[in-house]
C-alpha atoms as a PDB file:
ATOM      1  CA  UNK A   1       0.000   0.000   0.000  1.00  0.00           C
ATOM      2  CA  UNK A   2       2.818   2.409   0.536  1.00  0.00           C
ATOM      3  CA  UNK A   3       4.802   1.437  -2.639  1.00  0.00           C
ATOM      4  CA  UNK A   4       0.919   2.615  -4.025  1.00  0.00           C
ATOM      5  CA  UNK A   5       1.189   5.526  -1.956  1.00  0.00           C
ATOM      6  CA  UNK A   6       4.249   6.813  -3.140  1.00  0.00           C
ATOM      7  CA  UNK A   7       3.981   6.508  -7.145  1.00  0.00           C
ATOM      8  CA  UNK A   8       2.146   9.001  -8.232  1.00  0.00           C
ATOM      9  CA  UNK A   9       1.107  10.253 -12.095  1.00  0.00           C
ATOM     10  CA  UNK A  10       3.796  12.996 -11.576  1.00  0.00           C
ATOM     11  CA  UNK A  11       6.808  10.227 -10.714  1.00  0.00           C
ATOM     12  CA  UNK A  12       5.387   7.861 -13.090  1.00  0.00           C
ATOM     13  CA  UNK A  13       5.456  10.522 -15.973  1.00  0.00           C
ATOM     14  CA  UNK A  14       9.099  11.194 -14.927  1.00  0.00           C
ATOM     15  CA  UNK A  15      10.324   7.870 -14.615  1.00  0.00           C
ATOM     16  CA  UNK A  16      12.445   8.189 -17.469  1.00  0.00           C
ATOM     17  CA  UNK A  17      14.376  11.524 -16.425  1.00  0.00           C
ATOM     18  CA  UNK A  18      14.551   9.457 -12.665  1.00  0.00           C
ATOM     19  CA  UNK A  19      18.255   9.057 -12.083  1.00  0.00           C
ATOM     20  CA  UNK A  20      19.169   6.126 -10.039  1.00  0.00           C
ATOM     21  CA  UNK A  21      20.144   8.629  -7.091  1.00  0.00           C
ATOM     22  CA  UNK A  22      16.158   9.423  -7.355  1.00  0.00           C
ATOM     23  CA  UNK A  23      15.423   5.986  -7.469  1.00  0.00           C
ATOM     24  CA  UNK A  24      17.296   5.234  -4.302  1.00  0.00           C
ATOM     25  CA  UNK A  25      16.184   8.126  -2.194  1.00  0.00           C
ATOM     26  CA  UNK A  26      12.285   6.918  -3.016  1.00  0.00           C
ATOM     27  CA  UNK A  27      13.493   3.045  -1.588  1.00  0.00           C
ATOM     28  CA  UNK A  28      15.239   5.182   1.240  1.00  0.00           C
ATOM     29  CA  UNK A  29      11.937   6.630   2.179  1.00  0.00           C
ATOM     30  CA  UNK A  30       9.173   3.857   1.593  1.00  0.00           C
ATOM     31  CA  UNK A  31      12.200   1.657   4.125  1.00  0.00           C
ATOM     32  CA  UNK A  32      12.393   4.930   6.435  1.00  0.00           C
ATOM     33  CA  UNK A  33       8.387   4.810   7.219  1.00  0.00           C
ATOM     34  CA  UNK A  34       8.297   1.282   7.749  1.00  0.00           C
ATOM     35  CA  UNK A  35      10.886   1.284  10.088  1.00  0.00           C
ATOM     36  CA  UNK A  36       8.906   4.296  11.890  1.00  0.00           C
ATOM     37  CA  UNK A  37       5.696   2.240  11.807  1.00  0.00           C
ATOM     38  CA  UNK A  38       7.582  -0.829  12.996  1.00  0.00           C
ATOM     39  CA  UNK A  39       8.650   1.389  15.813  1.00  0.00           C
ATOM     40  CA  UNK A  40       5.341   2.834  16.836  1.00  0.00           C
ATOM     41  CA  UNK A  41       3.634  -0.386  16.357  1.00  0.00           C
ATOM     42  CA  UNK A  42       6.015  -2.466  18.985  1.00  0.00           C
ATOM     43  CA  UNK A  43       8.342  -0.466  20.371  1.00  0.00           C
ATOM     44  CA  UNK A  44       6.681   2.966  21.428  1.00  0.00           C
ATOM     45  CA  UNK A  45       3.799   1.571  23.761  1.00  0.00           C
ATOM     46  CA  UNK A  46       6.489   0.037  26.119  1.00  0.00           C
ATOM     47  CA  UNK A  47       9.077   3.244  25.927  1.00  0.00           C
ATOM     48  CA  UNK A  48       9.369   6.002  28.848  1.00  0.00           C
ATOM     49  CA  UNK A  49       8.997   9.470  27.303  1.00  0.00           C
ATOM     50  CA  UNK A  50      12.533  10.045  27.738  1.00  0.00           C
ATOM     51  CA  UNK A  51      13.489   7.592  25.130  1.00  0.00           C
ATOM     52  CA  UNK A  52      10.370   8.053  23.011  1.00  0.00           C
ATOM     53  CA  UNK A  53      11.529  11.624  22.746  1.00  0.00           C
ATOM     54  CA  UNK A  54      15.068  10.402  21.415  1.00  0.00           C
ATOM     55  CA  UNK A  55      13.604   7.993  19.453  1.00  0.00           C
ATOM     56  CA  UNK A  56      11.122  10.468  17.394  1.00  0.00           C
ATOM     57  CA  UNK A  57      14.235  12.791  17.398  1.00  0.00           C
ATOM     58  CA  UNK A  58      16.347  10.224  15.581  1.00  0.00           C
ATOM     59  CA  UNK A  59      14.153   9.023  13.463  1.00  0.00           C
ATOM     60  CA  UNK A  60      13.461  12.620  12.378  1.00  0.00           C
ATOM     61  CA  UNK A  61      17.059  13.592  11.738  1.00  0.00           C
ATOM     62  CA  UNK A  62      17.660  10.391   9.126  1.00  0.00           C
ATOM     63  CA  UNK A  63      14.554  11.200   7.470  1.00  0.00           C
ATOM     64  CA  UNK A  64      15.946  14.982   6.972  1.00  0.00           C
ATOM     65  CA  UNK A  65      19.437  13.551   6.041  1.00  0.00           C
ATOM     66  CA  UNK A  66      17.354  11.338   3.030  1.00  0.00           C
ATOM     67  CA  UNK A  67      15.909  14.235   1.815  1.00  0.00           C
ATOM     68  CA  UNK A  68      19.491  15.799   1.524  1.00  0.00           C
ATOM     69  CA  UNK A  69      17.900  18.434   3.961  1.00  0.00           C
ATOM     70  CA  UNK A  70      20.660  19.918   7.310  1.00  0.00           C
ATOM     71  CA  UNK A  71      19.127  20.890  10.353  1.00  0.00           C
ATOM     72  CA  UNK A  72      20.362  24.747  11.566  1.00  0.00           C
ATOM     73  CA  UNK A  73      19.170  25.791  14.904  1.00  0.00           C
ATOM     74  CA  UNK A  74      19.670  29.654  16.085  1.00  0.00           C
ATOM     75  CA  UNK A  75      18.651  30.492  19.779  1.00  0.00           C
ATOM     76  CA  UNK A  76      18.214  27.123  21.236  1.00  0.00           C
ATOM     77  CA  UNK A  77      19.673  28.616  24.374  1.00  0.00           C
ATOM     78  CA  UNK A  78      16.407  30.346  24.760  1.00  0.00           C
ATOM     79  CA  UNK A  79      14.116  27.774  25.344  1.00  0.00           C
ATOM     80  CA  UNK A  80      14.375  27.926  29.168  1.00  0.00           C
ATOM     81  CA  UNK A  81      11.530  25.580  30.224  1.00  0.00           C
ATOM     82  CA  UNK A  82       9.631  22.107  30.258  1.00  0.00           C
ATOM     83  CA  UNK A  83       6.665  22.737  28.860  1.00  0.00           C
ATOM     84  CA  UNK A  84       5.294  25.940  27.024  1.00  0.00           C
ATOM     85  CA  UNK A  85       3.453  27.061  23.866  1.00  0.00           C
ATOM     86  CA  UNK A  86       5.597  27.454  20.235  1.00  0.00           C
ATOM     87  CA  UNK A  87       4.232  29.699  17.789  1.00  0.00           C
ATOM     88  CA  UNK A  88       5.672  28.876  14.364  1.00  0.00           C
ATOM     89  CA  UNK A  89       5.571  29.863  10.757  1.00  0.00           C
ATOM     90  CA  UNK A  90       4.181  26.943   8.416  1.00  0.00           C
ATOM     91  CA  UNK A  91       5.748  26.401   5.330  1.00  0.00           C
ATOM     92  CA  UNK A  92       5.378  22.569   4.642  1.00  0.00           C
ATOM     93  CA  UNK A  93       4.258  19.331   6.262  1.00  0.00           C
ATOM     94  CA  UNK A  94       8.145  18.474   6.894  1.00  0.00           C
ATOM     95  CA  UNK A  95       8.481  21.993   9.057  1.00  0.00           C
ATOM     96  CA  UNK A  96       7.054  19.343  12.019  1.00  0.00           C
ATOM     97  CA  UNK A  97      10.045  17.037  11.436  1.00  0.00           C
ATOM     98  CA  UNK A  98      12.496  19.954  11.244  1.00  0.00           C
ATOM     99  CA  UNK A  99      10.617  20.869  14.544  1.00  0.00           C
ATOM    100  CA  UNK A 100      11.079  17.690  16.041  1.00  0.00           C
ATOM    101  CA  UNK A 101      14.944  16.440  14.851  1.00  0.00           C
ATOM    102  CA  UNK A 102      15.081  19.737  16.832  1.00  0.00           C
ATOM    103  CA  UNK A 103      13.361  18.769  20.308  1.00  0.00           C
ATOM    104  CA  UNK A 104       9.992  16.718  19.906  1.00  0.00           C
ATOM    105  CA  UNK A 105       6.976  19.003  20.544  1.00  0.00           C
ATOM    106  CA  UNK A 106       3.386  17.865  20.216  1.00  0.00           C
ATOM    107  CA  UNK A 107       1.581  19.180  17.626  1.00  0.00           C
ATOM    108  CA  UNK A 108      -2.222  21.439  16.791  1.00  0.00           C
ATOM    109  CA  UNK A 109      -2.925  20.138  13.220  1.00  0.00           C
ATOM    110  CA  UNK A 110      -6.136  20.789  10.964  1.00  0.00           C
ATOM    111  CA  UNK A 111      -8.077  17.614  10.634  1.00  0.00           C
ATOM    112  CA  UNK A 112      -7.467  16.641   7.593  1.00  0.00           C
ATOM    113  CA  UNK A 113      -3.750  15.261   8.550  1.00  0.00           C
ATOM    114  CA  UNK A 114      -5.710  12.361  10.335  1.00  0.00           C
ATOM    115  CA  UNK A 115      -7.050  11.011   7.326  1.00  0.00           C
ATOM    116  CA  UNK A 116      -3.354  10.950   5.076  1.00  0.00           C
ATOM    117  CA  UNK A 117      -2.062   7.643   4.533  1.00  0.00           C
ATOM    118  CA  UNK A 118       0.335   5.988   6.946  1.00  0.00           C
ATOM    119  CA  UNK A 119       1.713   9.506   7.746  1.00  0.00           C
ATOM    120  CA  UNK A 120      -1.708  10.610   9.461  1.00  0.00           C
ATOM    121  CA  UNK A 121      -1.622   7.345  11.337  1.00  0.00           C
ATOM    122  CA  UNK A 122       1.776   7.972  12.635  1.00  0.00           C
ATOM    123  CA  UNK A 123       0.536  11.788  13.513  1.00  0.00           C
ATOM    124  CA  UNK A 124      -1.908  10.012  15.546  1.00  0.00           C
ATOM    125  CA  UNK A 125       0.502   7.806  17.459  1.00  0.00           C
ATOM    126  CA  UNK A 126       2.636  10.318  18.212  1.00  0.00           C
ATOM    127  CA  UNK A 127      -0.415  12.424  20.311  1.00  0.00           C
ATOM    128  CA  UNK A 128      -1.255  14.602  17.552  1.00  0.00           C
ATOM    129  CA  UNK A 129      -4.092  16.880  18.511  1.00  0.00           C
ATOM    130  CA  UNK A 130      -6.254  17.591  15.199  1.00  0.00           C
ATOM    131  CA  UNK A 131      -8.418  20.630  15.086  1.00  0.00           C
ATOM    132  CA  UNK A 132     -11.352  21.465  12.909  1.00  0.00           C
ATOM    133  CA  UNK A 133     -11.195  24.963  12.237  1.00  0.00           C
ATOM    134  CA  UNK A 134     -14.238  25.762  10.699  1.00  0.00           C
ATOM    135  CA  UNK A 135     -16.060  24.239  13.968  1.00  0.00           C
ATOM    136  CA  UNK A 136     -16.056  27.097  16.923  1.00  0.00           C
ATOM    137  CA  UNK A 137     -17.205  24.155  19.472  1.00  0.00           C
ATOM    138  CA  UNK A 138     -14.177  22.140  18.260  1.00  0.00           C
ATOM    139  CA  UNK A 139     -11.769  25.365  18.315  1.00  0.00           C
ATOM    140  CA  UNK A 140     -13.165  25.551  22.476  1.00  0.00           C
ATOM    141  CA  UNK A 141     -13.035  22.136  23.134  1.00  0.00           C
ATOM    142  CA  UNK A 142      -9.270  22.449  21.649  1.00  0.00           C
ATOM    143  CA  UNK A 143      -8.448  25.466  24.072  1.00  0.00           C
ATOM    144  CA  UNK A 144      -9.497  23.456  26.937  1.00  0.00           C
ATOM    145  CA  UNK A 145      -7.167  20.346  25.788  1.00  0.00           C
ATOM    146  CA  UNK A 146      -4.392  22.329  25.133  1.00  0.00           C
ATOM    147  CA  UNK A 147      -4.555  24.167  27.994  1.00  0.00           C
ATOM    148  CA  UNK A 148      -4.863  20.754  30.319  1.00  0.00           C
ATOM    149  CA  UNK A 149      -1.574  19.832  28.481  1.00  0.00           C
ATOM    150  CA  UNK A 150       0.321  22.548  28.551  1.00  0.00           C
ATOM    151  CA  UNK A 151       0.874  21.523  32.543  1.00  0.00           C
ATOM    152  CA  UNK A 152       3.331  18.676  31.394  1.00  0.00           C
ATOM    153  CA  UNK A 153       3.717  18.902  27.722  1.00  0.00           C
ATOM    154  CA  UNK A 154       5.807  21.140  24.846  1.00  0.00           C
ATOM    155  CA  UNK A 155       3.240  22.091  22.722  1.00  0.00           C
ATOM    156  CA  UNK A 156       3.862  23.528  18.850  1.00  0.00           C
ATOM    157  CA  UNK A 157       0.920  25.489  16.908  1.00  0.00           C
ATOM    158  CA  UNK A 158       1.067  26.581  13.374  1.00  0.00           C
ATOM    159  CA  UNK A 159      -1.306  30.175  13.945  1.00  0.00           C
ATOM    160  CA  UNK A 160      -1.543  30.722  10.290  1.00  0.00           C
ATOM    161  CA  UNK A 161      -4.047  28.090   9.967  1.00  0.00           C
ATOM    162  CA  UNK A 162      -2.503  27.413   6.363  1.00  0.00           C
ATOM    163  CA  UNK A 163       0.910  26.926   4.802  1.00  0.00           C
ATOM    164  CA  UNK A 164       2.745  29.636   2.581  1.00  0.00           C
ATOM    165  CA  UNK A 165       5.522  29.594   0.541  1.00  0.00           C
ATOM    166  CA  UNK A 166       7.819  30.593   3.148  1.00  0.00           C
ATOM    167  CA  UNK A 167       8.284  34.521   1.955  1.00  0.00           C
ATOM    168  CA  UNK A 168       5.881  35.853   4.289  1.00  0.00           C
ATOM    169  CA  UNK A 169       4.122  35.223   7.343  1.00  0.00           C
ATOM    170  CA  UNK A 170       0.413  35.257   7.310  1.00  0.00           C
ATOM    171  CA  UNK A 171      -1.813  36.943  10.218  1.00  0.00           C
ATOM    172  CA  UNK A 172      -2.272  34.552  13.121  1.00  0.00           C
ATOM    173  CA  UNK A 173      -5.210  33.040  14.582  1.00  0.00           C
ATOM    174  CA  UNK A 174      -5.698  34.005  18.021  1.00  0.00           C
ATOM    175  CA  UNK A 175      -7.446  30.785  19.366  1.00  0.00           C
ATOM    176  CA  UNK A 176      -4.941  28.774  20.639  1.00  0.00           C
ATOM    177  CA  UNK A 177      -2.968  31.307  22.419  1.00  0.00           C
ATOM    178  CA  UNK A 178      -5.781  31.336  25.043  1.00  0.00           C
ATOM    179  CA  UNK A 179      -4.735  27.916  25.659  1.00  0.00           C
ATOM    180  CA  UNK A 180      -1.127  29.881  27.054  1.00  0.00           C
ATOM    181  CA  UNK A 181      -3.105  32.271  28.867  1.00  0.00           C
ATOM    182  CA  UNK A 182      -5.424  29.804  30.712  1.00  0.00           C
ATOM    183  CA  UNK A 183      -2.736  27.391  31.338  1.00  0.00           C
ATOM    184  CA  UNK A 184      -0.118  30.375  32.272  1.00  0.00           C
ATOM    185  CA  UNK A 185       2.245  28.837  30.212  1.00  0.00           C
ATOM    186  CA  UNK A 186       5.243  30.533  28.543  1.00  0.00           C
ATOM    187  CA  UNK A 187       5.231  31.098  24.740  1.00  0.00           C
ATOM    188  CA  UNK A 188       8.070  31.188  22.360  1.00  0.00           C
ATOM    189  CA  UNK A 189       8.008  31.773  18.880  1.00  0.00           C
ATOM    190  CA  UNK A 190       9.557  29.428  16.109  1.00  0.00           C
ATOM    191  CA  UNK A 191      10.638  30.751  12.810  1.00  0.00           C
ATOM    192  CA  UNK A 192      11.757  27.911  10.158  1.00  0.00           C
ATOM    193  CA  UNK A 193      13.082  28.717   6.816  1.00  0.00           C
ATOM    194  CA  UNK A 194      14.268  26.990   4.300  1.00  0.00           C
ATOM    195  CA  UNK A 195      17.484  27.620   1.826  1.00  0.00           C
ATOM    196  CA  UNK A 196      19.404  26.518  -1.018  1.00  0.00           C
ATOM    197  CA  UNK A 197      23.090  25.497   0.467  1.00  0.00           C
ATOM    198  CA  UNK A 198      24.341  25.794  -3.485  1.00  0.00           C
ATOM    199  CA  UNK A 199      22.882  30.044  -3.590  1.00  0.00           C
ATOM    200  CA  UNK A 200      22.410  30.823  -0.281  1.00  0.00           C
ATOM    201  CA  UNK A 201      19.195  32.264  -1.313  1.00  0.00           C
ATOM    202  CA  UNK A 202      15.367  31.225   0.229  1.00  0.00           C
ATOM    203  CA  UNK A 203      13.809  27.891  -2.046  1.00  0.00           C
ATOM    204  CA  UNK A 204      10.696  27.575  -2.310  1.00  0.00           C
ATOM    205  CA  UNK A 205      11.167  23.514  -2.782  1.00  0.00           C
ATOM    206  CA  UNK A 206       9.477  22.417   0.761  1.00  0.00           C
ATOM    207  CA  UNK A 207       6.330  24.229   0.142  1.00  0.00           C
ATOM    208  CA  UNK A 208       3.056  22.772   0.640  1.00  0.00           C
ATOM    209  CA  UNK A 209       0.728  25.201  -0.742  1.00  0.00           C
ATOM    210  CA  UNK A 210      -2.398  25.532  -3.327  1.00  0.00           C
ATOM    211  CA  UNK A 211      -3.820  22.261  -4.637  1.00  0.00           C
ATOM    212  CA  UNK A 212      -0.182  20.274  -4.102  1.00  0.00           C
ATOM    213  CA  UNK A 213      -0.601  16.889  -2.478  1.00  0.00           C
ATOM    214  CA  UNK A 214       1.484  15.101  -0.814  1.00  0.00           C
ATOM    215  CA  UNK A 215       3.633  12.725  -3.019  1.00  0.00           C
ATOM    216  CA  UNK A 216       4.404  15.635  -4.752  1.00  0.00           C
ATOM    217  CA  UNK A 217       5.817  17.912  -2.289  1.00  0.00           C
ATOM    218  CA  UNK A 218       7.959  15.241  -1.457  1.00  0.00           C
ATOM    219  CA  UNK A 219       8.823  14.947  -4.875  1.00  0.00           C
ATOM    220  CA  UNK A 220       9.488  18.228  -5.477  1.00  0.00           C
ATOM    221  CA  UNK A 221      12.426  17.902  -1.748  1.00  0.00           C
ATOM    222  CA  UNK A 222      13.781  14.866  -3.721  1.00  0.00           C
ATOM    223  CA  UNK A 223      14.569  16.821  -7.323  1.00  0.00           C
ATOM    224  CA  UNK A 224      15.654  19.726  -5.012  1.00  0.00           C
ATOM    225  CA  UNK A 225      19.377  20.952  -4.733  1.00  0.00           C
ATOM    226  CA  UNK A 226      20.471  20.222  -0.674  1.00  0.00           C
ATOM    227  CA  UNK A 227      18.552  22.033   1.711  1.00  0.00           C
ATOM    228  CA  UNK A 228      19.479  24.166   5.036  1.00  0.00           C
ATOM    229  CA  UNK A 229      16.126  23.946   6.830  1.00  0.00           C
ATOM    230  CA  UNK A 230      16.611  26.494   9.119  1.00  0.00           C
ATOM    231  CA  UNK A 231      14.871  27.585  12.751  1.00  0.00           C
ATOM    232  CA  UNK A 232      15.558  30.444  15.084  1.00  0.00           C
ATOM    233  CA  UNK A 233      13.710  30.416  18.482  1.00  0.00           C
ATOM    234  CA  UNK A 234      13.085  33.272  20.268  1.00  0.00           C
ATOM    235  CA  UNK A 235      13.398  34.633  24.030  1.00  0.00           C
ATOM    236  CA  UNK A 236       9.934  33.761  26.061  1.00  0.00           C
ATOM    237  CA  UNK A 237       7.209  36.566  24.761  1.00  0.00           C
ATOM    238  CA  UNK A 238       5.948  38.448  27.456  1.00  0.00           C
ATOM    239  CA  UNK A 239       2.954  37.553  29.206  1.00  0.00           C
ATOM    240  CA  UNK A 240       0.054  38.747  28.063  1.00  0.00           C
ATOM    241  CA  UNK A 241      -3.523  38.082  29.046  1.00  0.00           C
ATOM    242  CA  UNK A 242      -4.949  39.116  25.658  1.00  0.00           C
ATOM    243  CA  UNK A 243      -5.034  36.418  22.804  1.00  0.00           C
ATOM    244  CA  UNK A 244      -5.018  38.759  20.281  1.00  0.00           C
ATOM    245  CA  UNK A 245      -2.338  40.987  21.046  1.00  0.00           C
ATOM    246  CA  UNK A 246      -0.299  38.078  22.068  1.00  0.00           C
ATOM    247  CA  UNK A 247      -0.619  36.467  18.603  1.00  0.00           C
ATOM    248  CA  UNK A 248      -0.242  40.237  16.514  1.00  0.00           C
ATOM    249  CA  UNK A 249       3.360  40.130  18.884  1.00  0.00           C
ATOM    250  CA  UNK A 250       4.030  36.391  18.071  1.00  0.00           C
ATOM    251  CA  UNK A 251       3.135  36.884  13.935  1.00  0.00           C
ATOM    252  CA  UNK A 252       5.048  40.502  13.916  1.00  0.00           C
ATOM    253  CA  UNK A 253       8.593  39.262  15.261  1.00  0.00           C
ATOM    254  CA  UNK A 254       8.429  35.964  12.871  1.00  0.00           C
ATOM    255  CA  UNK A 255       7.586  38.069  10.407  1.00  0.00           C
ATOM    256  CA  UNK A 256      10.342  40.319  11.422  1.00  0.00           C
ATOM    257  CA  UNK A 257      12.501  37.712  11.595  1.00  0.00           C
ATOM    258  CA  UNK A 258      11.507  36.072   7.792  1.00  0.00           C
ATOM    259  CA  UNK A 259      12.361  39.635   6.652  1.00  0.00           C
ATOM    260  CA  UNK A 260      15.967  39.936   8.058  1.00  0.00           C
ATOM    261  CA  UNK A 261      16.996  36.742   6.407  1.00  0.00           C
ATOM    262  CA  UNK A 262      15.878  38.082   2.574  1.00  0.00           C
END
């Protein structure tokens, strides 16, 4: 089924132009998810969190290194507690592995994630909370989670409620930042970017935007040139007890932060 998965019209048109390098990173991935199933499957379930976290953060970093992708992390001394709120920028469905080869967080994600193949199931397993957005009871219900969890657990939130190509930082949603402020848990913000290590300059390859699914982003990270996937985190945002002015301060300094590194 994930051999299925994986070969869509797009590869299948350019299996002629697929160099054998192409061919191998594809086998490299279909043997990389199996070995993460195989892992969730029989070995998470009897793992303390300690080594689940090292585990997810492993796996992550070979799954990066397949796609030809380096990890480069700017203000990691920052991140002074346990458990908190992270506001980032969302760019692609692999900013959550950056995230997590990283430090492993556990994720807000819209709905539809649940229902991918194997890579929704493995969302799930790894405590994924999924949102429906256009639901306001689900968005409260969410809060209240959230909030509950934030006592023990990291917690990363994509606020744009979308993805974008990575040049600009869309206004945040306000909802889940109440979750912070009910919980009075410290919030940091996340700002991943992603560049070409041949320019220098921004690339556009990881994005997961318009009507793109998902075999084809992925195909689009294995034609790429090697990638610097980039994250700076910030100092812990000040605390304030209004959702909306905390997210306008979150969304302005990422946004500051995307335009620095034009």
């Amino acid at each position: 089924m994930l051999i299925a998965f994986l070969i869509s019209e797009r590869i299948i048109f350019s299996f002629l132009d697929m160099t054998l390098s192409r061919f191998i990173t594809i086998l490299q991935i279909i043997a990389h998810v199996l070995r993460g199933c195989f892992i969730l499957l029989l070995l998470f379930p009897w793992l303390k969190a300690e080594r689940r976290h090292r585990s997810i953060r492993h796996w992550c970093k070979q799954l990066l290194d397949i796609f030809n992708m380096r990890l480069s992390v700017i203000g990691a001394e920052h991140l002074m507690d346990d458990h908190y709120l992270m506001a980032a920028n969302h760019i692609s469905w692999i900013d959550i592995h950056v995230i997590n080869a990283f430090k492993p967080h556990y994720f807000v994600a819209k709905s539809e994630v649940a229902s991918w193949p194997i890579f929704g199931w493995m969302a799930k397993q790894l405590g994924t909370l999924f949102i429906e957005r256009d639901r306001s009871s689900s968005i409260r219900n969410m809060v209240q989670e959230v909030a509950e969890q934030l006592k023990q657990k990291a917690i990363c939130i994509f606020p744009e409620g979308t993805s974008t190509d990575g040049k600009q930082v869309a206004p945040f949603k306000s909802n889940l930042f109440e979750a912070a402020i009910v919980a009075n848990a410290p919030v940091y913000n996340l700002a991943i970017q992603y560049f070409d290590m041949r320019t220098g300059h921004k690339t556009t390859a990881p994005a997961f935007i318009g009507d793109m699914g998902l075999v084809d982003s992925m195909w689009n990270l294995i034609c790429s040139s090697p990638i610097c996937a980039q994250i700076s985190i910030s100092e812990r945002l000040p605390a304030l007890k209004d959702r909306k002015a905390l997210a306008e301060l979150s969304q302005s300094l990422i946004a500051e932060q995307i335009r620095e590194s034009r």
